[in-house]
Structure formats: C-alpha cells, structure tokens
N, C-alpha and C. Protein backbone atom coordinates (compact mmCIF):
# COMPACT_ATOMS: atom_id res chain seq x y z
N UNK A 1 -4.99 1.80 -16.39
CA UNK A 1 -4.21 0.78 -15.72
C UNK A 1 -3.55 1.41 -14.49
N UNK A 2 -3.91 1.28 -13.68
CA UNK A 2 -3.58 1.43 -12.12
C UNK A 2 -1.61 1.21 -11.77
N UNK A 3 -1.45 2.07 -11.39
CA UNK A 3 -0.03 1.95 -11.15
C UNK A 3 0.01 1.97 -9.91
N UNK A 4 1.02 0.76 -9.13
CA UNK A 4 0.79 0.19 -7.64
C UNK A 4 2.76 0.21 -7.80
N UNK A 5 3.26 0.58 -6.34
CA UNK A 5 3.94 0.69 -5.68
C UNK A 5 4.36 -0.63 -4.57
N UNK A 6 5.10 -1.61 -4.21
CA UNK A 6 4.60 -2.08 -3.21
C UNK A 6 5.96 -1.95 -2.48
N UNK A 7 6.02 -1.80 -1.05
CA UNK A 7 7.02 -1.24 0.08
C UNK A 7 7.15 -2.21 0.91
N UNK A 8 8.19 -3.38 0.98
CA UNK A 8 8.00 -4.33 2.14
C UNK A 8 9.38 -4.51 1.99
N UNK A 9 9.68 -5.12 3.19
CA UNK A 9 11.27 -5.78 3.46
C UNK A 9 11.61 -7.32 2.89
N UNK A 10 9.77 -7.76 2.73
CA UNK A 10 10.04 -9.24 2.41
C UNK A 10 9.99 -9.24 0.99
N UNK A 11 10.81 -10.06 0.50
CA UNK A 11 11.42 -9.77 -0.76
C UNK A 11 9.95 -10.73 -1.70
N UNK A 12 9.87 -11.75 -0.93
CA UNK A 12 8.84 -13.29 -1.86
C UNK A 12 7.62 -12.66 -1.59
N UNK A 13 6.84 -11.78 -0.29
CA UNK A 13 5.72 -11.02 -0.50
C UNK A 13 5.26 -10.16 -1.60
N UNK A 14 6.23 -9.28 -1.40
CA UNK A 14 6.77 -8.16 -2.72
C UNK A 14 6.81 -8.79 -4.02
N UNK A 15 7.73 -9.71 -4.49
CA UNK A 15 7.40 -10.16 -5.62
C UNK A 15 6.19 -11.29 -5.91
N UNK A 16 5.56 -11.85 -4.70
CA UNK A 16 4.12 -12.42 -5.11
C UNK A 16 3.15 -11.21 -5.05
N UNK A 17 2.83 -9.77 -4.65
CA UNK A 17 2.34 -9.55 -4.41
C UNK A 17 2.22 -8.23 -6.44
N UNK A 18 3.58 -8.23 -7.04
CA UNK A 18 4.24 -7.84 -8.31
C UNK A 18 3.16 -8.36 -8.92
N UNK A 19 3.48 -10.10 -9.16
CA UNK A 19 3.05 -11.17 -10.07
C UNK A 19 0.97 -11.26 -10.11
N UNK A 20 0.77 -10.80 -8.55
CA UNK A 20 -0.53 -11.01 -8.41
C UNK A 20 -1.05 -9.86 -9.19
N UNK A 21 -1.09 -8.71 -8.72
CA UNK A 21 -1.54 -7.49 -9.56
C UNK A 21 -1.14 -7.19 -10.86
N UNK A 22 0.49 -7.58 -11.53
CA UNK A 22 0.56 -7.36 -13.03
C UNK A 22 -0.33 -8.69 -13.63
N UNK A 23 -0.99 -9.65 -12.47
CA UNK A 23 -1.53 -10.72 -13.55
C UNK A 23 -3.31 -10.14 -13.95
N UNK A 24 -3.52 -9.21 -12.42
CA UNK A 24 -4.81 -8.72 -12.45
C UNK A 24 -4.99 -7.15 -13.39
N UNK A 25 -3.98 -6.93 -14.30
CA UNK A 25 -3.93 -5.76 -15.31
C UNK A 25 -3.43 -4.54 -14.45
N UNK A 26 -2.45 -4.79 -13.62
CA UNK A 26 -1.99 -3.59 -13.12
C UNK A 26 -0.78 -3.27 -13.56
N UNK A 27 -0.14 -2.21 -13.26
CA UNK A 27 1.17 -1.92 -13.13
C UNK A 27 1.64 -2.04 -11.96
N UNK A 28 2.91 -2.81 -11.45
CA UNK A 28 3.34 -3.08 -10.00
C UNK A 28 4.84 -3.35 -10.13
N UNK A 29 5.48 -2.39 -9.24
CA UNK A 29 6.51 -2.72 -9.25
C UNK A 29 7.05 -2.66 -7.12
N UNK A 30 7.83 -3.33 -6.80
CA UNK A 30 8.76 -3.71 -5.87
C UNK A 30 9.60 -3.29 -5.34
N UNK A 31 9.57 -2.39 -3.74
CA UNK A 31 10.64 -1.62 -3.25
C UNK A 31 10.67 -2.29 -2.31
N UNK A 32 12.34 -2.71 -2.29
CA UNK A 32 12.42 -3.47 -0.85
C UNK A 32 13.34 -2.76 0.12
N UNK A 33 12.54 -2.55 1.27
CA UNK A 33 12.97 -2.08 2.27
C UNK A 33 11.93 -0.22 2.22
N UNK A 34 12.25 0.18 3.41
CA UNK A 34 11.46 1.39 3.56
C UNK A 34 12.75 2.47 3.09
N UNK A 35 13.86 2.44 3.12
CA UNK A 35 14.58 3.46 2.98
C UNK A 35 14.37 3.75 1.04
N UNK A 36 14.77 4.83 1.10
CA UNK A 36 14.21 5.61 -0.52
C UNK A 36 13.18 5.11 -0.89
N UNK A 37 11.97 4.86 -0.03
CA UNK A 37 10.92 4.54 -0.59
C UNK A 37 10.29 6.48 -1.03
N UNK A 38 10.38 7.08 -0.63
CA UNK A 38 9.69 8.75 -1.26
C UNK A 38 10.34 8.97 -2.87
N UNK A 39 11.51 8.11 -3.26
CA UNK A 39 12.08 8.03 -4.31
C UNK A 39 11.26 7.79 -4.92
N UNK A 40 10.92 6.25 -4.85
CA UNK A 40 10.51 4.93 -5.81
C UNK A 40 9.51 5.77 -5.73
N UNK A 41 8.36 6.49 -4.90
CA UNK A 41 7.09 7.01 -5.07
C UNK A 41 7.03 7.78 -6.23
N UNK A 42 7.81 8.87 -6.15
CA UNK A 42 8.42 10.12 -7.04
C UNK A 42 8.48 9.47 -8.66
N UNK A 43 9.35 8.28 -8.42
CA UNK A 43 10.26 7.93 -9.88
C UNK A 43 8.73 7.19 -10.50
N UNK A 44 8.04 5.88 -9.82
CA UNK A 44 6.88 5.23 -10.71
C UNK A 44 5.73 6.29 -10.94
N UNK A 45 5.57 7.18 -10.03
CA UNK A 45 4.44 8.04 -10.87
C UNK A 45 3.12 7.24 -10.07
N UNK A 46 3.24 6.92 -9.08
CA UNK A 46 2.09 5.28 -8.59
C UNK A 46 0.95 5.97 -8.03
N UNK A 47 0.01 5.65 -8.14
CA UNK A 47 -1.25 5.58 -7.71
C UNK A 47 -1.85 5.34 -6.58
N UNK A 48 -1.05 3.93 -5.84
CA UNK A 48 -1.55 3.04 -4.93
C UNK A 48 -0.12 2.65 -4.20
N UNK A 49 0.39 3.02 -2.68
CA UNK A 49 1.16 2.29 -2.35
C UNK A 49 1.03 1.28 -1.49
N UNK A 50 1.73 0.01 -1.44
CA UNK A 50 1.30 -0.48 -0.37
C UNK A 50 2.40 -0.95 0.05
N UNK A 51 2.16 -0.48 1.71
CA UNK A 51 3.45 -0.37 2.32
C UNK A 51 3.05 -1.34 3.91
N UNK A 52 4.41 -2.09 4.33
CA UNK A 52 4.21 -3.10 4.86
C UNK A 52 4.39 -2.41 6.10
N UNK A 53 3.79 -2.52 7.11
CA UNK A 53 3.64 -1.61 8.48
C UNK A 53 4.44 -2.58 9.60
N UNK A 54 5.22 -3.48 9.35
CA UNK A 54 5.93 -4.38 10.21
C UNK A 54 7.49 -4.56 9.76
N UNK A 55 7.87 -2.81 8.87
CA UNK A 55 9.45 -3.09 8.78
C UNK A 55 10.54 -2.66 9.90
N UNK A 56 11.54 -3.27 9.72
CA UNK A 56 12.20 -2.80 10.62
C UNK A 56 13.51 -1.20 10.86
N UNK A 57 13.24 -0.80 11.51
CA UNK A 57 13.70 0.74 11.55
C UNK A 57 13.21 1.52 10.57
N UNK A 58 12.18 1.31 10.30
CA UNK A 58 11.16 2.52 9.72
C UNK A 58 9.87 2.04 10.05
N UNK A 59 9.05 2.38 10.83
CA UNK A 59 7.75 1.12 10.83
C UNK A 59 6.80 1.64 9.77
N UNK A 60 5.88 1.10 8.88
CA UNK A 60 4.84 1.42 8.16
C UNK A 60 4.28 3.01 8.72
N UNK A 61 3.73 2.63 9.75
CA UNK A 61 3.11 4.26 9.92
C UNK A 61 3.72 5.47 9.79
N UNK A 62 5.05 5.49 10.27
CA UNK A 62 5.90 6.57 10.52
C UNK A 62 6.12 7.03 8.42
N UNK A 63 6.16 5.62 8.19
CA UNK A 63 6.39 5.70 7.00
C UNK A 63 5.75 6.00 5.67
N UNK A 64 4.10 5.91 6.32
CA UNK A 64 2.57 6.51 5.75
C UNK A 64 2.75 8.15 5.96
N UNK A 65 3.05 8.43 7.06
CA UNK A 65 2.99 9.93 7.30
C UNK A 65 3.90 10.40 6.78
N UNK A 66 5.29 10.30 6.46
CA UNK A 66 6.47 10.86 5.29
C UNK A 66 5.85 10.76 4.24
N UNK A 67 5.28 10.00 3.42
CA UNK A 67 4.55 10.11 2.36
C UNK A 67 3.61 10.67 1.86
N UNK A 68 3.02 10.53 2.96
CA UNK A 68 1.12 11.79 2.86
C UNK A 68 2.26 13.37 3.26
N UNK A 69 3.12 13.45 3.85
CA UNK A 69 3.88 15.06 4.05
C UNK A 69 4.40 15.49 2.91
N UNK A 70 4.85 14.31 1.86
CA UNK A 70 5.87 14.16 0.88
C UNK A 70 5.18 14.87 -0.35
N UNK A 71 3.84 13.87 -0.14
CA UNK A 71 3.21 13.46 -1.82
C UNK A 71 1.31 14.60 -1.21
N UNK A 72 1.12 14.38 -0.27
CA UNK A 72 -0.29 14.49 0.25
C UNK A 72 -0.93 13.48 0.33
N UNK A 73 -2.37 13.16 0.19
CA UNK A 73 -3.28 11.87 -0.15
C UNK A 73 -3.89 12.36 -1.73
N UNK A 74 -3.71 13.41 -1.69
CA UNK A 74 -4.78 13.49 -2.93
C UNK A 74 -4.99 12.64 -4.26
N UNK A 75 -3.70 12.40 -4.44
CA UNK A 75 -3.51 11.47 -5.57
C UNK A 75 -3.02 9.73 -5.54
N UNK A 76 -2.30 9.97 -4.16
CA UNK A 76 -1.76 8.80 -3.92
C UNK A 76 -1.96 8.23 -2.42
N UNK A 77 -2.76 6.84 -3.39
CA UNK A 77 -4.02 6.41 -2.29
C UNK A 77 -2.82 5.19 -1.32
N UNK A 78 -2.92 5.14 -0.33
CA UNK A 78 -1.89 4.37 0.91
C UNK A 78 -2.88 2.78 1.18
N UNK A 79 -2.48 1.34 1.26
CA UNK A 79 -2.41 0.47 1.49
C UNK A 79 -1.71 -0.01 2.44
N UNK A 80 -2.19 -0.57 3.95
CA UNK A 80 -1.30 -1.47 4.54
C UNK A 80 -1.39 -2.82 4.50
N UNK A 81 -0.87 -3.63 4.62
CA UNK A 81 0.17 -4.76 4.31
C UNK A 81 0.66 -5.19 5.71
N UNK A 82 0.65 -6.36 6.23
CA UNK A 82 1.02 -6.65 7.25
C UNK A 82 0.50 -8.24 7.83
N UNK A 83 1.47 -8.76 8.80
CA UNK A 83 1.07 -10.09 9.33
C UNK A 83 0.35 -9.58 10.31
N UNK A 84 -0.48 -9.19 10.50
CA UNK A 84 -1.73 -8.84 11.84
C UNK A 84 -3.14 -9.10 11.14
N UNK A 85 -3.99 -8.99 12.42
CA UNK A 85 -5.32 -9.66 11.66
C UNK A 85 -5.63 -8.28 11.29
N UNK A 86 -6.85 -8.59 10.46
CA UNK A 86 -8.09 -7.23 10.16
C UNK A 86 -7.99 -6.20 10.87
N UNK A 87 -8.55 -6.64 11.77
CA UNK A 87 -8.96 -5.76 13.03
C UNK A 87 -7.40 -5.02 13.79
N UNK A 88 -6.39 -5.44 14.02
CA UNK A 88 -5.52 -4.42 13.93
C UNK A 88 -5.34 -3.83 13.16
N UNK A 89 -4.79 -4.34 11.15
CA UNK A 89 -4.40 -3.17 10.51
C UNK A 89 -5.55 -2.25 10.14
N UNK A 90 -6.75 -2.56 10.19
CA UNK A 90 -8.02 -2.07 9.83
C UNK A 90 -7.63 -0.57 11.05
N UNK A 91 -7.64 -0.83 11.98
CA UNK A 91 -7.73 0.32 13.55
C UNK A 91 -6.29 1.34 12.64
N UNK A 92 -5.00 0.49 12.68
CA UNK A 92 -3.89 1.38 12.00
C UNK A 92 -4.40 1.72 10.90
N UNK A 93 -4.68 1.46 10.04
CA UNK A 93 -4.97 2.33 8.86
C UNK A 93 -5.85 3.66 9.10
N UNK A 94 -7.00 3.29 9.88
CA UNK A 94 -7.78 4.54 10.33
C UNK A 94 -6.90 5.92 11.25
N UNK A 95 -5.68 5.13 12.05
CA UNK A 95 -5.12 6.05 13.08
C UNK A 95 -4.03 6.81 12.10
N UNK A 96 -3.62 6.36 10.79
CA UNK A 96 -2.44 6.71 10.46
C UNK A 96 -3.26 7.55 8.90
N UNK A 97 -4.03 6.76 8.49
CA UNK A 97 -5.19 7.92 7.30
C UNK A 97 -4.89 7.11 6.75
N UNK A 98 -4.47 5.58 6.29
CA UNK A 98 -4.37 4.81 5.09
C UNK A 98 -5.78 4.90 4.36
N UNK A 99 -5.75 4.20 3.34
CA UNK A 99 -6.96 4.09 2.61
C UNK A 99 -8.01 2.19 2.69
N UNK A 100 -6.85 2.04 2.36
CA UNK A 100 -7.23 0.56 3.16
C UNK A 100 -6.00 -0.32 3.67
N UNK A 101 -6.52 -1.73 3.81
CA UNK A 101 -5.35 -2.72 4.52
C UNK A 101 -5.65 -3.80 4.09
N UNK A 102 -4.87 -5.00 3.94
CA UNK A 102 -5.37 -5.95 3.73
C UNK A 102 -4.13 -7.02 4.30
N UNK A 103 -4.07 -7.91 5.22
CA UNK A 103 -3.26 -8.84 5.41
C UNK A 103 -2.31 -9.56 4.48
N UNK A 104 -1.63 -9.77 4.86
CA UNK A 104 -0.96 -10.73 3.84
C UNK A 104 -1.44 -11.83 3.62
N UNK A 105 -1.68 -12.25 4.53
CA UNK A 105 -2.50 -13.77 4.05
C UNK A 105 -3.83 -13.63 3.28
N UNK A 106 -3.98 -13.13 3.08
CA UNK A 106 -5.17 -12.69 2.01
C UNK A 106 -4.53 -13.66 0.79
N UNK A 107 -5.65 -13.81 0.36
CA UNK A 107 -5.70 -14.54 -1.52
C UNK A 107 -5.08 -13.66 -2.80
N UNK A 108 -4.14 -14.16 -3.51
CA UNK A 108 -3.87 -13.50 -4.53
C UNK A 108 -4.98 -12.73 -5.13
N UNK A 109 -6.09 -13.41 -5.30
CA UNK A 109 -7.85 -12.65 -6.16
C UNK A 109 -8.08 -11.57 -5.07
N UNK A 110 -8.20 -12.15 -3.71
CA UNK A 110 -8.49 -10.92 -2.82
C UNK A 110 -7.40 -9.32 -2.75
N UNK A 111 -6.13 -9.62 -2.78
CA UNK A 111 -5.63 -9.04 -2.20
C UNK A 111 -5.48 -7.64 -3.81
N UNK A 112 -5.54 -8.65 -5.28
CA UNK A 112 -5.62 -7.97 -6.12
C UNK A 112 -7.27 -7.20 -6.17
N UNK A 113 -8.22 -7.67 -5.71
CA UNK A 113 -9.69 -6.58 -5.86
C UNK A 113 -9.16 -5.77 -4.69
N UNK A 114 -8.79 -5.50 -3.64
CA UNK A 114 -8.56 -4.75 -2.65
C UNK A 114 -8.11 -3.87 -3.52
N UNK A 115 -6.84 -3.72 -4.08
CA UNK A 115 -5.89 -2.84 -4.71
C UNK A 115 -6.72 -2.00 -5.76
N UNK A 116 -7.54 -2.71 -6.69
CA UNK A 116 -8.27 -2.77 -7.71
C UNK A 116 -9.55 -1.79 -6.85
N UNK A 117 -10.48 -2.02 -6.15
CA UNK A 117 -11.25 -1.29 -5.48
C UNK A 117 -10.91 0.27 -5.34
N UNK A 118 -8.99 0.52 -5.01
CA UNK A 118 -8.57 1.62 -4.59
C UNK A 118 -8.48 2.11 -5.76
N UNK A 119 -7.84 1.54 -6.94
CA UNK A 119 -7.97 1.97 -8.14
C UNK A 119 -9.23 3.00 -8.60
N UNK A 120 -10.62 2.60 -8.31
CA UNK A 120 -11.51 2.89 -8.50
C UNK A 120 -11.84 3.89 -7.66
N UNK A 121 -11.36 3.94 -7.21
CA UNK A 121 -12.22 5.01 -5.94
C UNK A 121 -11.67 6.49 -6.53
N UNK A 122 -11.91 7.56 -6.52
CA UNK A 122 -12.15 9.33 -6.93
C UNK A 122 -10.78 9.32 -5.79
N UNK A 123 -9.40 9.61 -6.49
CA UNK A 123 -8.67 10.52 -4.97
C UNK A 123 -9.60 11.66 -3.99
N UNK A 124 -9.22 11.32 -3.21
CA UNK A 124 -9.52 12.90 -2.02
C UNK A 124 -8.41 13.51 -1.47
N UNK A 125 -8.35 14.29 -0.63
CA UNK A 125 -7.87 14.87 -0.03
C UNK A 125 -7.66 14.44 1.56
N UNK A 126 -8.63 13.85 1.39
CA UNK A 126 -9.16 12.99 3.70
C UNK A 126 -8.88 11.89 3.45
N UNK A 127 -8.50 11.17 3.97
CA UNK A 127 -8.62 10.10 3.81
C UNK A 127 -10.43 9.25 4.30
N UNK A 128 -10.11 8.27 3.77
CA UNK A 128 -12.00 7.32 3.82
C UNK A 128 -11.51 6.71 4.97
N UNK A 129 -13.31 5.51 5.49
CA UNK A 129 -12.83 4.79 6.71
C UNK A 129 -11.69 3.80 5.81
N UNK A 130 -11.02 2.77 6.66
CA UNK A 130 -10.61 1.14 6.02
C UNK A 130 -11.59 0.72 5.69
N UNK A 131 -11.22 -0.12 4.34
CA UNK A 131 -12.15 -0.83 3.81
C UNK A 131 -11.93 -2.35 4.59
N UNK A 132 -12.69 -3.75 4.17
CA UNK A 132 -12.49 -4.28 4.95
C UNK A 132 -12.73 -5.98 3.85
C-alpha cells in the first residue's frame, strides 16, 4: 500500500485529492501549506509526494529541490500538482527532476492511476522523463 504525501495550500484539493487515493487503496495524508513540509515527509515515511508548484512564498520547485537535498530521489518519488496545462507542468517536472505531474483538473480515477503508476515504478536515483 503506497504511502502518498500531498503538499498544497488548497485545503478542498488536498482533501479531495486524501479521499481520491485512500478510496483507490492508498495511504494519503494532507499538508497544507509548503512550510514544514521536510517534516510531514520525515514523520509519514511517504513514498510519493505531491506537491503543488503554484504555492505562495515557497513555489513547488524550489520546494522539489529541498526535498530531493533533504530526502534524495531514491526512495521518494516527487509529483506535481498544479492549475497549468500538461505541457507546462510536464516541461517543470522535467526541469526540476519530478517524476511525474498531473493537473488538477484531472479525474479523481485519473489522477489516482497517475499516483498508482508511481507506486509501481522501481525507485532510482535520476529521475525518469514526465509521464503524461
């Protein structure tokens, strides 16, 4: 059972995004806001974070790279999250080493196989391209 992290300022994303993955057999729990997010990483033990790249005074990326300095990639695979289309967070995820991205507007089913996909995947050390 996949243990997921999720990092956003918006509180109803965060907890739809809880409800979607504990309904798809995950473990998910809810950090709101970017500050002590290297905590919440530390304290759940998580697998998968996904962190919203549109907060304010910490932006997602700055906030991918404290984490990969913090934790590495090896074990703990990075998700962005964000109101931009594909094709931007897809480009940020590649510039910053996420593992994948997926919009917010994405489908509860979608946005839980995205997560679920990362689940599956062998940690590395490099990060992969974005998935899409």
């Amino acid at each position: 059972m996949a243990r997921v992290l999720i990092i956003d300022d918006d509180p109803s994303f965060g907890q739809r995004a809880v409800r979607c993955l504990e309904k798809a057999g995950m473990r998910a729990r809810f950090h709101e806001g970017p500050f002590g997010s290297l905590h919440a990483v530390r304290e759940t033990g998580c697998e998968i974070v996904l962190v919203d790249v549109d907060m304010p005074r910490l932006d997602g990326g700055l906030l991918v790279k404290m984490i990969r300095d913090a934790y590495g990639l090896g074990q703990t695979r990075i998700m962005l999250v964000g109101d931009r289309s594909d094709v931007e967070l897809a480009d940020l995820a590649v510039s910053v080493g996420a593992h994948g991205y997926a919009s917010k507007s994405v489908t509860d089913a979608e946005l839980a196989g995205r997560v679920a996909g990362l689940a599956l995947r062998r940690p590395s050390r490099r990060p992969t391209p974005a998935m899409g």
